[in-house]
PDB file of N, CA and C in Angstrom:
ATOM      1  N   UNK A   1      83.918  39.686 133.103  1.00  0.00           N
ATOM      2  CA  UNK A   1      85.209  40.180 132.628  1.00  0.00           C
ATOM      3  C   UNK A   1      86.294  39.487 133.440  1.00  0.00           C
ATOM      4  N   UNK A   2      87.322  38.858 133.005  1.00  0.00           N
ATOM      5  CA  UNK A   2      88.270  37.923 133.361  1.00  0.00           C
ATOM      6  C   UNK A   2      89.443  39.057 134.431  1.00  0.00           C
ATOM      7  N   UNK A   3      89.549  38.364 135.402  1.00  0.00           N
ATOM      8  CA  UNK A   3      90.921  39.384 136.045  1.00  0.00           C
ATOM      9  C   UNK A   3      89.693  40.357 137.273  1.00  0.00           C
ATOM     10  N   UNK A   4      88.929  40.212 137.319  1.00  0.00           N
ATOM     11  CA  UNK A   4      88.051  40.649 137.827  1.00  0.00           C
ATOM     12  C   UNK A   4      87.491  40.391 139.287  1.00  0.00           C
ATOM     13  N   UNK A   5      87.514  40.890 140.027  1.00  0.00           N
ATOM     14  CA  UNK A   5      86.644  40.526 141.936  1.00  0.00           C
ATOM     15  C   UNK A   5      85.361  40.877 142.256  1.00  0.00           C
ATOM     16  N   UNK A   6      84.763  39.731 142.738  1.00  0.00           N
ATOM     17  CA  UNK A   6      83.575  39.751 142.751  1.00  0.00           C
ATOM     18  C   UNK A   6      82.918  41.425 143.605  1.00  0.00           C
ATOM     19  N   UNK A   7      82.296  41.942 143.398  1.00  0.00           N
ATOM     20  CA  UNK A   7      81.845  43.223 143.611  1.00  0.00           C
ATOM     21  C   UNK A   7      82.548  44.431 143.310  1.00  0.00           C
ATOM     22  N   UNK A   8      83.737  44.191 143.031  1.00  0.00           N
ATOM     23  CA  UNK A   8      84.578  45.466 141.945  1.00  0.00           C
ATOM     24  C   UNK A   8      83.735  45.716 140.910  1.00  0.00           C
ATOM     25  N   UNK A   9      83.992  47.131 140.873  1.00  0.00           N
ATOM     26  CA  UNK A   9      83.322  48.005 139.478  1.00  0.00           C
ATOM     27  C   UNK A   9      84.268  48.467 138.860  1.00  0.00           C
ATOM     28  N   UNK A  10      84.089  48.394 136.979  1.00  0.00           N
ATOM     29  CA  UNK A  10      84.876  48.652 136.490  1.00  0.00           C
ATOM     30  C   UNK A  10      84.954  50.329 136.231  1.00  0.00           C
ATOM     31  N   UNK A  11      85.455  50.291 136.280  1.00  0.00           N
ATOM     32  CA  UNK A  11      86.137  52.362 136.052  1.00  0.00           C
ATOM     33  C   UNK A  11      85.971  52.260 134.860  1.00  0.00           C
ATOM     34  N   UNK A  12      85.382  53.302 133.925  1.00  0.00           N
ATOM     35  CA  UNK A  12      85.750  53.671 132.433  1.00  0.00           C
ATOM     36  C   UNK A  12      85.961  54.925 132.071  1.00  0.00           C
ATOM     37  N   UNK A  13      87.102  55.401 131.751  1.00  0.00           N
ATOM     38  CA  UNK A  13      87.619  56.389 132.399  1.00  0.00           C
ATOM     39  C   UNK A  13      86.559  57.408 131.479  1.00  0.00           C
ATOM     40  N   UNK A  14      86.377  58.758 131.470  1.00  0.00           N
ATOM     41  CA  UNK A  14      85.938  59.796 130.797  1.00  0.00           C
ATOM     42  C   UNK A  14      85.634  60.337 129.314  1.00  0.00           C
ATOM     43  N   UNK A  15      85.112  60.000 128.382  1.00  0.00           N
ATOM     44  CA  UNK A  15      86.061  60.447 127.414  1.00  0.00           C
ATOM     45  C   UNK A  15      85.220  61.643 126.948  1.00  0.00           C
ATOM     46  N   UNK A  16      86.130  62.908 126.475  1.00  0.00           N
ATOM     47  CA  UNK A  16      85.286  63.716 126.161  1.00  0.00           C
ATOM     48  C   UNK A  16      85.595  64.276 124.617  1.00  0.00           C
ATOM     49  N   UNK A  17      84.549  64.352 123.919  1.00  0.00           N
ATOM     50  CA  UNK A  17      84.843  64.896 122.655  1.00  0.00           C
ATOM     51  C   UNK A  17      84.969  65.881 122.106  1.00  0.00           C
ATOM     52  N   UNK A  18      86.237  66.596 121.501  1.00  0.00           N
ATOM     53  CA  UNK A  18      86.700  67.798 121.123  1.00  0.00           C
ATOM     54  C   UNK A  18      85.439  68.859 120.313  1.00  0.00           C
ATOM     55  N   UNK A  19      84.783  67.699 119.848  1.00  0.00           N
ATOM     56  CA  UNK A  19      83.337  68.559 118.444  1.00  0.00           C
ATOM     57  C   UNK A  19      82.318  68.642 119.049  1.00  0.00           C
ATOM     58  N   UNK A  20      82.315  67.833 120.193  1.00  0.00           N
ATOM     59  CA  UNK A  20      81.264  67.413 121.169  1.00  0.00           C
ATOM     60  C   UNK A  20      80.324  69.366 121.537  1.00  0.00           C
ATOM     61  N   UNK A  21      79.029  69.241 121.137  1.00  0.00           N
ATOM     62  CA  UNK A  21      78.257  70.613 121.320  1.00  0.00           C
ATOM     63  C   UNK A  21      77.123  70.413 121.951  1.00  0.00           C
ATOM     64  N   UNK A  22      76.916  71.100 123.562  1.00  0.00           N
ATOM     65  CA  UNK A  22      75.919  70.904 124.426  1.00  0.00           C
ATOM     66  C   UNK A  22      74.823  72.060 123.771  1.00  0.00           C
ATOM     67  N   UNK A  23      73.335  71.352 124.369  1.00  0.00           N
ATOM     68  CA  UNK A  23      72.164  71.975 123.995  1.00  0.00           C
ATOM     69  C   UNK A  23      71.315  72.633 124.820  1.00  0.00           C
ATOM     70  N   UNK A  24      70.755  73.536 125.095  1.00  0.00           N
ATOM     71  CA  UNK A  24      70.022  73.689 125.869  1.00  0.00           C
ATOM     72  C   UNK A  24      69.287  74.645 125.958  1.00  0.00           C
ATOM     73  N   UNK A  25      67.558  74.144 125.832  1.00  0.00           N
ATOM     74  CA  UNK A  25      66.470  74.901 125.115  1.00  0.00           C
ATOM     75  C   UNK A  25      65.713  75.226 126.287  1.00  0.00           C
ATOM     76  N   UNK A  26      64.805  76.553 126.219  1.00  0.00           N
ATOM     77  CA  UNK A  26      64.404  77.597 127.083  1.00  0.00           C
ATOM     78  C   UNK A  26      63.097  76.772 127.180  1.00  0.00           C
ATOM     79  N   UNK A  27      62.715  76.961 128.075  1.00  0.00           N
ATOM     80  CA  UNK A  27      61.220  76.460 128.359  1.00  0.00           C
ATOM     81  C   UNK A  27      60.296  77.038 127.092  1.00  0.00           C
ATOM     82  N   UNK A  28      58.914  76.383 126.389  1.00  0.00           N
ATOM     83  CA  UNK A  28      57.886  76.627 126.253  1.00  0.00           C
ATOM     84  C   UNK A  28      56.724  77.869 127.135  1.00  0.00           C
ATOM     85  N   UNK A  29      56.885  77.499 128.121  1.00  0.00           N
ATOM     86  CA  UNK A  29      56.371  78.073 129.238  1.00  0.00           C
ATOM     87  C   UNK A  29      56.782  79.720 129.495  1.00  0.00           C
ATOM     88  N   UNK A  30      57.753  80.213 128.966  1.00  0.00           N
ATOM     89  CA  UNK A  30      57.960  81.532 129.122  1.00  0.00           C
ATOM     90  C   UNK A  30      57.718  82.859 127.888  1.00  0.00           C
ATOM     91  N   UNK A  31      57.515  83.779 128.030  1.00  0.00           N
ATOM     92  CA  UNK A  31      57.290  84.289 127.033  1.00  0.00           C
ATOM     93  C   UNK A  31      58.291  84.661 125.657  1.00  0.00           C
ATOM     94  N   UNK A  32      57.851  84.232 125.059  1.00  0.00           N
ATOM     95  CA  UNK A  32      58.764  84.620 123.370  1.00  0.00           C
ATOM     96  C   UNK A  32      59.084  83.498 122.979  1.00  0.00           C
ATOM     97  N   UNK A  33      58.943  82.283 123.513  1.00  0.00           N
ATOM     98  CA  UNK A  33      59.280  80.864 123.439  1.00  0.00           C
ATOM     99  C   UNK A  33      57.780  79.526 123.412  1.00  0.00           C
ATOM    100  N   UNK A  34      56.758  80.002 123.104  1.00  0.00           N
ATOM    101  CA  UNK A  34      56.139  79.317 122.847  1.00  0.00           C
ATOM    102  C   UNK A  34      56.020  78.340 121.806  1.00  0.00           C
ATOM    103  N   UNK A  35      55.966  79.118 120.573  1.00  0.00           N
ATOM    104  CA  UNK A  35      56.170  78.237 119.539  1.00  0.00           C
ATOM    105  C   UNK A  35      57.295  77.801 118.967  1.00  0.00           C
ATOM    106  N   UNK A  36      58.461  78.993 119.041  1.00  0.00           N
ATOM    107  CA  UNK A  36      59.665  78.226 119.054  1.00  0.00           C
ATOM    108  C   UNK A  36      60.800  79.083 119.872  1.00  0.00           C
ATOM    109  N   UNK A  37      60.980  77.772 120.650  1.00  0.00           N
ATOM    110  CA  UNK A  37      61.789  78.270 121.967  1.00  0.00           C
ATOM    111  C   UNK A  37      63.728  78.493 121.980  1.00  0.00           C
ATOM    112  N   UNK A  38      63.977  79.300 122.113  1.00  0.00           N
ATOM    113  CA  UNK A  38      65.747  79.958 122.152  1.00  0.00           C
ATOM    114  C   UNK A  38      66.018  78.548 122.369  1.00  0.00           C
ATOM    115  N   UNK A  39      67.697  77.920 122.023  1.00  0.00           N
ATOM    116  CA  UNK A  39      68.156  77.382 122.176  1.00  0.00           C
ATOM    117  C   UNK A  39      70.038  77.942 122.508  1.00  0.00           C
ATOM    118  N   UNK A  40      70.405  77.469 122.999  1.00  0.00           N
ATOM    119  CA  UNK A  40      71.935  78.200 123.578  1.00  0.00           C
ATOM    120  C   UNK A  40      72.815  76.904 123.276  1.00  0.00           C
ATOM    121  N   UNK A  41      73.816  77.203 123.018  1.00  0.00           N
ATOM    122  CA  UNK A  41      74.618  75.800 122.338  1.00  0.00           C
ATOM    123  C   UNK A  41      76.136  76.357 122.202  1.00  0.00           C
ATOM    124  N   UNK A  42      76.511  75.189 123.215  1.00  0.00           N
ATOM    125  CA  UNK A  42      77.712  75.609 123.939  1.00  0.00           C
ATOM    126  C   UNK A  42      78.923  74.327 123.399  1.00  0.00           C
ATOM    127  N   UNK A  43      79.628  74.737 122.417  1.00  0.00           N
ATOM    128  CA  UNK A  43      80.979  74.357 122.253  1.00  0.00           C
ATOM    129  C   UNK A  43      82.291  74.574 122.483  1.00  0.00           C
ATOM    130  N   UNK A  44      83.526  73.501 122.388  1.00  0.00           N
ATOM    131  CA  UNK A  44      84.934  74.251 122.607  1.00  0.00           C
ATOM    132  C   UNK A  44      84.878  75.381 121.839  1.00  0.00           C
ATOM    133  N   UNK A  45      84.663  75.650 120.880  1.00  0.00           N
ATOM    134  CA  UNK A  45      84.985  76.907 120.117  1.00  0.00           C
ATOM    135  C   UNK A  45      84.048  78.171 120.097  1.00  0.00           C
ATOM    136  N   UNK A  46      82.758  77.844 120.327  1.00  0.00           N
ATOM    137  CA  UNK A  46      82.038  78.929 120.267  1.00  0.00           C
ATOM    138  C   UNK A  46      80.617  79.029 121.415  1.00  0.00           C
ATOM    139  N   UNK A  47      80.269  80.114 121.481  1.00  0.00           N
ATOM    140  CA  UNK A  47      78.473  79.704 122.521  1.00  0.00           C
ATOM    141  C   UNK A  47      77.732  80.390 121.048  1.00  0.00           C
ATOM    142  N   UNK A  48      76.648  79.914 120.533  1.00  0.00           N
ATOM    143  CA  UNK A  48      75.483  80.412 120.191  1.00  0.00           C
ATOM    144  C   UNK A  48      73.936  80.508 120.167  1.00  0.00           C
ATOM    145  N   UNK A  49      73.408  81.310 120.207  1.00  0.00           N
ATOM    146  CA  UNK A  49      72.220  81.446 120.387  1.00  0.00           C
ATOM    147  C   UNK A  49      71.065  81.377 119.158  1.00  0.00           C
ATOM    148  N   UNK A  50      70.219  80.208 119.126  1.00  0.00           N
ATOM    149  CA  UNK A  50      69.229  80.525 118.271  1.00  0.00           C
ATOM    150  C   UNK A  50      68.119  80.358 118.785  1.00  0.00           C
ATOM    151  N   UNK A  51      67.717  81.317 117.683  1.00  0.00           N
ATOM    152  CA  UNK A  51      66.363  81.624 117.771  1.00  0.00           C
ATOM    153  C   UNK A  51      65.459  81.338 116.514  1.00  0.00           C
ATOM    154  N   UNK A  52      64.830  80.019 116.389  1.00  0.00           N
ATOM    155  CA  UNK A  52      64.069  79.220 115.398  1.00  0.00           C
ATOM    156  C   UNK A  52      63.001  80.250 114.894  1.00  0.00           C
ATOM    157  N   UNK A  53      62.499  81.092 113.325  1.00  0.00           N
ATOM    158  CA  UNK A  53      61.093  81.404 113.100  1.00  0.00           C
ATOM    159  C   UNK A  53      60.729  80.486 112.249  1.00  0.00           C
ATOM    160  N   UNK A  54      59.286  80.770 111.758  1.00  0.00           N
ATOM    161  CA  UNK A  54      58.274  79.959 110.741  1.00  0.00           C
ATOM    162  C   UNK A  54      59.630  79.432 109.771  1.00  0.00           C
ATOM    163  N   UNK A  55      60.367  80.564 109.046  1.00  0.00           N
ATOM    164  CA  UNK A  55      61.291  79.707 108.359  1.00  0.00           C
ATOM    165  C   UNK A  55      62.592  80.468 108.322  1.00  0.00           C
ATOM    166  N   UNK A  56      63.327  79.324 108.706  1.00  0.00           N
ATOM    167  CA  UNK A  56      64.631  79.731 109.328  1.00  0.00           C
ATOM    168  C   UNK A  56      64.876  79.594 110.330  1.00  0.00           C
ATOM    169  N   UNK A  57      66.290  80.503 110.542  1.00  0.00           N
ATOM    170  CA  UNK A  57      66.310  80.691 112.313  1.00  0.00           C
ATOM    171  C   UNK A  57      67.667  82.165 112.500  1.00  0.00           C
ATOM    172  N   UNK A  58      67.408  82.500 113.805  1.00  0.00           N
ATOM    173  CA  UNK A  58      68.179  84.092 113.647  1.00  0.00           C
ATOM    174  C   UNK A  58      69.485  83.389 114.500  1.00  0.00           C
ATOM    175  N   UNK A  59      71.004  83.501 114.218  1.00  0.00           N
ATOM    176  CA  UNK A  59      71.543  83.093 114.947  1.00  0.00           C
ATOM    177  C   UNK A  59      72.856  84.265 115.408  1.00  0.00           C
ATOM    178  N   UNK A  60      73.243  84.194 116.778  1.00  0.00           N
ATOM    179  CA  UNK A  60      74.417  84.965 117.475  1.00  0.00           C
ATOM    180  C   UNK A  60      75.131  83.729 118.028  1.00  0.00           C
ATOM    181  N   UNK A  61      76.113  84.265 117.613  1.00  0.00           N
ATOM    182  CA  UNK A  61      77.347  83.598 118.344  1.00  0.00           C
ATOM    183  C   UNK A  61      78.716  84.691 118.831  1.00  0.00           C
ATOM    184  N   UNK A  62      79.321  83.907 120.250  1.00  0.00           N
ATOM    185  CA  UNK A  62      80.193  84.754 120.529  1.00  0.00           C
ATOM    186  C   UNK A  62      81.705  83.437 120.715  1.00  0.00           C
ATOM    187  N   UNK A  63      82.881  83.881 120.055  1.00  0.00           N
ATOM    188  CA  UNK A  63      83.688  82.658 120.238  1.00  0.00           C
ATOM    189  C   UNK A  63      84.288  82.395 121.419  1.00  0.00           C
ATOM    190  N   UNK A  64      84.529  80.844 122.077  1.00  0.00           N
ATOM    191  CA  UNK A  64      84.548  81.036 123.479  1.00  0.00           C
ATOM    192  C   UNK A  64      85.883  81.981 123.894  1.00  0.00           C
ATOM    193  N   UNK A  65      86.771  82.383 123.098  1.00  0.00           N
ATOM    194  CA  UNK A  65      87.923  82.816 123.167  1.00  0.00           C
ATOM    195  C   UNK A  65      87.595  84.849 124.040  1.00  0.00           C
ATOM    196  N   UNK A  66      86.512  84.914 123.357  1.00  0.00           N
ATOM    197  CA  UNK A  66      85.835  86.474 123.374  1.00  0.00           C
ATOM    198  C   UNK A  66      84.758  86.958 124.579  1.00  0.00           C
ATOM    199  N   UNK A  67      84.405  85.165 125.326  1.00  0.00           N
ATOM    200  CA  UNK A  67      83.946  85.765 126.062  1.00  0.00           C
ATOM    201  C   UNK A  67      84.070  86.082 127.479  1.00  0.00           C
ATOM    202  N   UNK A  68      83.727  87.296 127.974  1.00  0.00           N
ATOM    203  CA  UNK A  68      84.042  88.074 128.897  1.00  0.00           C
ATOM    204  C   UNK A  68      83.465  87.908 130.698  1.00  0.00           C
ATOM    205  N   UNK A  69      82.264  86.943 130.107  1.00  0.00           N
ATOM    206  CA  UNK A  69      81.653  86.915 131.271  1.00  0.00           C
ATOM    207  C   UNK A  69      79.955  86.232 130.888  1.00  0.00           C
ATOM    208  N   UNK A  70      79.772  85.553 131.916  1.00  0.00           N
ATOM    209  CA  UNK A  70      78.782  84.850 132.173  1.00  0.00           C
ATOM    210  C   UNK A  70      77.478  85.319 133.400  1.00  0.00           C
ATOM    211  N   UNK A  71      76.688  85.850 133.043  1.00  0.00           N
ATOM    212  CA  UNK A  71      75.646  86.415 133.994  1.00  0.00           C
ATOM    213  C   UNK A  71      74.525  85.959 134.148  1.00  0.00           C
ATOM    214  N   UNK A  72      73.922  85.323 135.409  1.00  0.00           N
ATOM    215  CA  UNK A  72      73.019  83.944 135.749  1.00  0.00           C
ATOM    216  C   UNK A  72      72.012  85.279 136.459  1.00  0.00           C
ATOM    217  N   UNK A  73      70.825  85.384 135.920  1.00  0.00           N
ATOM    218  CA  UNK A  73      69.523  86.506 137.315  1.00  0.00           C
ATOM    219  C   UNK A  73      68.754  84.912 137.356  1.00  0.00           C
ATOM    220  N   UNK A  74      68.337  84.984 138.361  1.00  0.00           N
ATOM    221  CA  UNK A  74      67.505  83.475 138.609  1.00  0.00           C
ATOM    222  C   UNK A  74      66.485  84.313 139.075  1.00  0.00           C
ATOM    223  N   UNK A  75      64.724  83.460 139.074  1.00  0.00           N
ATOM    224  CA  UNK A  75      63.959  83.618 139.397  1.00  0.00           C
ATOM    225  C   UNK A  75      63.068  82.419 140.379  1.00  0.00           C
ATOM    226  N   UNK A  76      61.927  82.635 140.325  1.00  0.00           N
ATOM    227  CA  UNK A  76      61.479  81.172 140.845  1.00  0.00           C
ATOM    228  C   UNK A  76      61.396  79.811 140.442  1.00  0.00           C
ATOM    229  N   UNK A  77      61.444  79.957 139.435  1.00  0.00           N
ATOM    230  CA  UNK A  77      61.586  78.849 138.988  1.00  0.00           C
ATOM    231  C   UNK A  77      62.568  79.053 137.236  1.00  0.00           C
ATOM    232  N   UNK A  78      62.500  79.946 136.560  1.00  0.00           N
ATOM    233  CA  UNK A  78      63.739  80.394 135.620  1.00  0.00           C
ATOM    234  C   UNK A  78      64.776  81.331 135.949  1.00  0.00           C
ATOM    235  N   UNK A  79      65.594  81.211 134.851  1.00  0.00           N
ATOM    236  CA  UNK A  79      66.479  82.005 135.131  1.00  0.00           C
ATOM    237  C   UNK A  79      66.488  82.240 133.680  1.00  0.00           C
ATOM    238  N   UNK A  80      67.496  83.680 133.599  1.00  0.00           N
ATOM    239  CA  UNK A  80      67.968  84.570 132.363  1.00  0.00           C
ATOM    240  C   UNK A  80      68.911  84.552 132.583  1.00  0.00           C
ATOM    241  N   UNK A  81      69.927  84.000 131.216  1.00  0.00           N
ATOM    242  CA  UNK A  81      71.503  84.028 131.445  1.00  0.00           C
ATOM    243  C   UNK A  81      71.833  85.042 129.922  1.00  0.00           C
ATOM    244  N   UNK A  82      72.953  85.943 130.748  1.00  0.00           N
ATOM    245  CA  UNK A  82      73.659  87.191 129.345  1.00  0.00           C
ATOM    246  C   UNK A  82      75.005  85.979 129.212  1.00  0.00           C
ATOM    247  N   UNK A  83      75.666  86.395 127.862  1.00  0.00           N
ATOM    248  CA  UNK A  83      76.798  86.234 128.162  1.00  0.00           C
ATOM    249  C   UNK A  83      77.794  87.827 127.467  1.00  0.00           C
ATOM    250  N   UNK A  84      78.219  88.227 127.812  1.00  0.00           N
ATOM    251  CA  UNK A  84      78.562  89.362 127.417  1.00  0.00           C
ATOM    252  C   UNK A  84      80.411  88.664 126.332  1.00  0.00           C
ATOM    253  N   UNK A  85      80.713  89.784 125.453  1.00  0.00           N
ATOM    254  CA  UNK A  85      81.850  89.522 125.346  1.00  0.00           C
ATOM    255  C   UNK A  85      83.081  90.441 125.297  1.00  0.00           C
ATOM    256  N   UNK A  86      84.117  90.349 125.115  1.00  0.00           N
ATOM    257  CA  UNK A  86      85.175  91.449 125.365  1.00  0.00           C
ATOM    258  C   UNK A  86      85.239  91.960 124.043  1.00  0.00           C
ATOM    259  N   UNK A  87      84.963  91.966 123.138  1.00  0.00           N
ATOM    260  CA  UNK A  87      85.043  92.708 121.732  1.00  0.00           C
ATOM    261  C   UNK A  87      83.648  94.034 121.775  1.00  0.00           C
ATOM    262  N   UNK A  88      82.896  94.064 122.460  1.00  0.00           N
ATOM    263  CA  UNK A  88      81.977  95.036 122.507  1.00  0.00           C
ATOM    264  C   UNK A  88      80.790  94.712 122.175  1.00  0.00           C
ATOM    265  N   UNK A  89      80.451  93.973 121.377  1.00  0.00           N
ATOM    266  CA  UNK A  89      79.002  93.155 120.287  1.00  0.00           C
ATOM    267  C   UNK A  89      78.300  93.066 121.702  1.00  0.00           C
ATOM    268  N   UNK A  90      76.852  92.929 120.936  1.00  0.00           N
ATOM    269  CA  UNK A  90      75.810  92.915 121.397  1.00  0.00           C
ATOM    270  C   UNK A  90      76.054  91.627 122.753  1.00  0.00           C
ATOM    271  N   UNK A  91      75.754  91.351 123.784  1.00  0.00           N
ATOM    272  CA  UNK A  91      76.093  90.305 124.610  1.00  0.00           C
ATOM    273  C   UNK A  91      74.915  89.248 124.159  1.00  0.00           C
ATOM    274  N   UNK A  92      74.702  87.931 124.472  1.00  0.00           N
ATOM    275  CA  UNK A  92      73.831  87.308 124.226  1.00  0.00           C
ATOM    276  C   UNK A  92      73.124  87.039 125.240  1.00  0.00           C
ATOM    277  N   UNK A  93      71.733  86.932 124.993  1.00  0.00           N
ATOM    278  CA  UNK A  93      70.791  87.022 125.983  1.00  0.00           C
ATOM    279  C   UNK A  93      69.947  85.690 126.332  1.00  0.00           C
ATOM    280  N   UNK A  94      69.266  85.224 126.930  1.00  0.00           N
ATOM    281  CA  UNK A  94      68.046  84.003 127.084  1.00  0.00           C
ATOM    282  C   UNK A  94      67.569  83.765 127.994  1.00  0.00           C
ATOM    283  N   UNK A  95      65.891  83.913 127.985  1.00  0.00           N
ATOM    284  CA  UNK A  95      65.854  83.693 129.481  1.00  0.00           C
ATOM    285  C   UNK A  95      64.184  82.445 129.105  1.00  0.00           C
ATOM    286  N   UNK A  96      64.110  82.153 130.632  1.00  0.00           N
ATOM    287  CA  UNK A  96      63.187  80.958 130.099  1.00  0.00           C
ATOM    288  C   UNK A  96      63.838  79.157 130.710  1.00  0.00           C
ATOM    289  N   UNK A  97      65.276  79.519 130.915  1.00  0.00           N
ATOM    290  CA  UNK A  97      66.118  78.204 131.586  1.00  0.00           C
ATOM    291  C   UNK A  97      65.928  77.658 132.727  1.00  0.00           C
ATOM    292  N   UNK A  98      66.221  76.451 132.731  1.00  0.00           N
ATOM    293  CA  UNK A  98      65.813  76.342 134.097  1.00  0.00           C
ATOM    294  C   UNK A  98      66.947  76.670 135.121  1.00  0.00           C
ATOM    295  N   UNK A  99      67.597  76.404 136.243  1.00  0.00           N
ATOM    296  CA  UNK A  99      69.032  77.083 136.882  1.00  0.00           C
ATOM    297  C   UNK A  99      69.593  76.523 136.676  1.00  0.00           C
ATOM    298  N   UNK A 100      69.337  74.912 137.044  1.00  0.00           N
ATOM    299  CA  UNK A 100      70.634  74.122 136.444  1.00  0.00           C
ATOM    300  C   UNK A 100      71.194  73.955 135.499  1.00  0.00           C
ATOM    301  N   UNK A 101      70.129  74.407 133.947  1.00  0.00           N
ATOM    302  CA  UNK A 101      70.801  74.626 133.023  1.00  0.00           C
ATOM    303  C   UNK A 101      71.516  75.793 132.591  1.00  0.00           C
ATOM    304  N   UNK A 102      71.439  76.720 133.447  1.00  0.00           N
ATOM    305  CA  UNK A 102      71.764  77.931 133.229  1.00  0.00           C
ATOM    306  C   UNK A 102      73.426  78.117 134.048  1.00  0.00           C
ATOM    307  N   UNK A 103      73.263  77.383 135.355  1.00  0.00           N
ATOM    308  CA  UNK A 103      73.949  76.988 136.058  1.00  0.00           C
ATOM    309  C   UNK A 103      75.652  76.221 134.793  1.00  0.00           C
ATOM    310  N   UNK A 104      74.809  75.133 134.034  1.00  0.00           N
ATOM    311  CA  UNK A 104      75.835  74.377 133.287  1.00  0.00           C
ATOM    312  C   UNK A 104      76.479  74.914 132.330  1.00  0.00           C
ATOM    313  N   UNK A 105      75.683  76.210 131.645  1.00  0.00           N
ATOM    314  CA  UNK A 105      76.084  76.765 130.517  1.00  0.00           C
ATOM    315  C   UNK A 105      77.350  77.609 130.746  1.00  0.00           C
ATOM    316  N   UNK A 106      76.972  77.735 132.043  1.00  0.00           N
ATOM    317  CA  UNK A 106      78.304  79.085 132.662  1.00  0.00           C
ATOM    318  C   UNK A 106      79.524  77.858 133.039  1.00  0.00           C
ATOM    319  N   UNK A 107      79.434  77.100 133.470  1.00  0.00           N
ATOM    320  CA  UNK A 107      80.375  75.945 133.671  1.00  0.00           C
ATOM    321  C   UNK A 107      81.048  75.350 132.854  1.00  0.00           C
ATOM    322  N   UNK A 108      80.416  75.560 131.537  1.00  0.00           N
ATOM    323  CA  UNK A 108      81.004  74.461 130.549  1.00  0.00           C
ATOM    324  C   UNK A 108      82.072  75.632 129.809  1.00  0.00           C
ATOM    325  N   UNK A 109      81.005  76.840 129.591  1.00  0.00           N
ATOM    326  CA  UNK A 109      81.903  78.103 129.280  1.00  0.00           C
ATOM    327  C   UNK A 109      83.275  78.337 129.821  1.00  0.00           C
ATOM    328  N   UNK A 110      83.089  78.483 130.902  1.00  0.00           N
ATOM    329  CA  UNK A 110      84.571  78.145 132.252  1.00  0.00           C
ATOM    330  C   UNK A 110      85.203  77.055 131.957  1.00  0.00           C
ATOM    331  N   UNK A 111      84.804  76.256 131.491  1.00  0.00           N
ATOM    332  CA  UNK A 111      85.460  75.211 131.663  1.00  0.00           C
ATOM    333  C   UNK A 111      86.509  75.284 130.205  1.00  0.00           C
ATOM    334  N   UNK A 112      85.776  75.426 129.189  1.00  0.00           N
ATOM    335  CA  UNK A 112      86.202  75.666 127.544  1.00  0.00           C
ATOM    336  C   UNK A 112      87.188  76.167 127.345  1.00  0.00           C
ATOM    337  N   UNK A 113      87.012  77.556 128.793  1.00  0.00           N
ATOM    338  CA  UNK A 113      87.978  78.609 128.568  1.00  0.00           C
ATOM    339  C   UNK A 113      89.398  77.951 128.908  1.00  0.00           C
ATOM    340  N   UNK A 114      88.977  77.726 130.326  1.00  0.00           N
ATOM    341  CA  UNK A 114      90.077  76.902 131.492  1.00  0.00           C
ATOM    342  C   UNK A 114      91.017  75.658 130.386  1.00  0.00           C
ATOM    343  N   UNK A 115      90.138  74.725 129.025  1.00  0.00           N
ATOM    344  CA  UNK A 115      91.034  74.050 128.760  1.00  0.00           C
ATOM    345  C   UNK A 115      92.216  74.855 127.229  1.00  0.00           C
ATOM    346  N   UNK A 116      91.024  75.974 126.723  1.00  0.00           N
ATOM    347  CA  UNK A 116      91.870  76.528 126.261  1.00  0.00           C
ATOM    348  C   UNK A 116      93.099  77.116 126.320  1.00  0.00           C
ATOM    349  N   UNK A 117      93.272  78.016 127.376  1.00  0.00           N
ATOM    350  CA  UNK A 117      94.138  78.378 127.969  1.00  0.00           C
ATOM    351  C   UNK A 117      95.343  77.380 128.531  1.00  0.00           C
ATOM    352  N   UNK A 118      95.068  76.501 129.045  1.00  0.00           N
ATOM    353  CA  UNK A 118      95.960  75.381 129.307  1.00  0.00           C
ATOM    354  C   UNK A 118      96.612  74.864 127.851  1.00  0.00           C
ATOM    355  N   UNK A 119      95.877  74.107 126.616  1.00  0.00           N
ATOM    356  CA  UNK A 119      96.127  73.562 125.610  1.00  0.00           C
ATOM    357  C   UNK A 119      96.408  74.765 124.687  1.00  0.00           C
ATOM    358  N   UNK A 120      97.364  76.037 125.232  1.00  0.00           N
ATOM    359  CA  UNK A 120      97.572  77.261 123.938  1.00  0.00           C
ATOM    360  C   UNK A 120      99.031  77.373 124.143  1.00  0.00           C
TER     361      UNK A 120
END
């Protein structure tokens, strides 16, 4: 790349996408998730939870606007994350994660909120 010094790295700055929806599926390994395992799926606009059967799938969602709180129980090696919301509904549940993903889900949530609030 022209304009350039030898051992400089180029920076590219961040880019993050507004539709952009993180994934993140519960272990195999825990119970209720063998054959088909919870998935939690975390966007600017909403968190939801599915739960895949033989045919179909059962889904909750809470909008990120509603929710109230993020609750991480860790274990030895999983963790169970609620997310509760301020409208009263059922909170959403999953457990089976590993921490760091459980760890990210609450982060990105925070984070969703944090840019909402700024961009309102």
């Amino acid at each position: 790349i022209r304009g350039r010094r030898i051992g400089e790295t180029l920076r590219v700055p961040e880019v993050r996408m507004p539709d952009q929806t993180y994934v993140f599926t519960a272990s195999r390994m825990t119970r209720g998730n063998f054959f088909f395992p919870v998935r939690i799926e975390v966007s600017a606009e909403r968190v939801v939870r599915v739960k895949p059967k033989l045919i179909g799938a059962s889904e909750e969602s809470i909008p990120i606007s509603k929710v109230a709180s993020v609750n991480i129980t860790t274990g030895l090696v999983w963790s169970e994350i609620r997310i509760d919301s301020t409208g009263g509904s059922n909170p959403i549940t999953s457990h089976g994660h590993t921490k760091a993903d459980a760890r990210r889900i609450r982060d990105l949530v925070e984070g969703f909120q944090r840019a909402a609030e700024h961009g309102a």
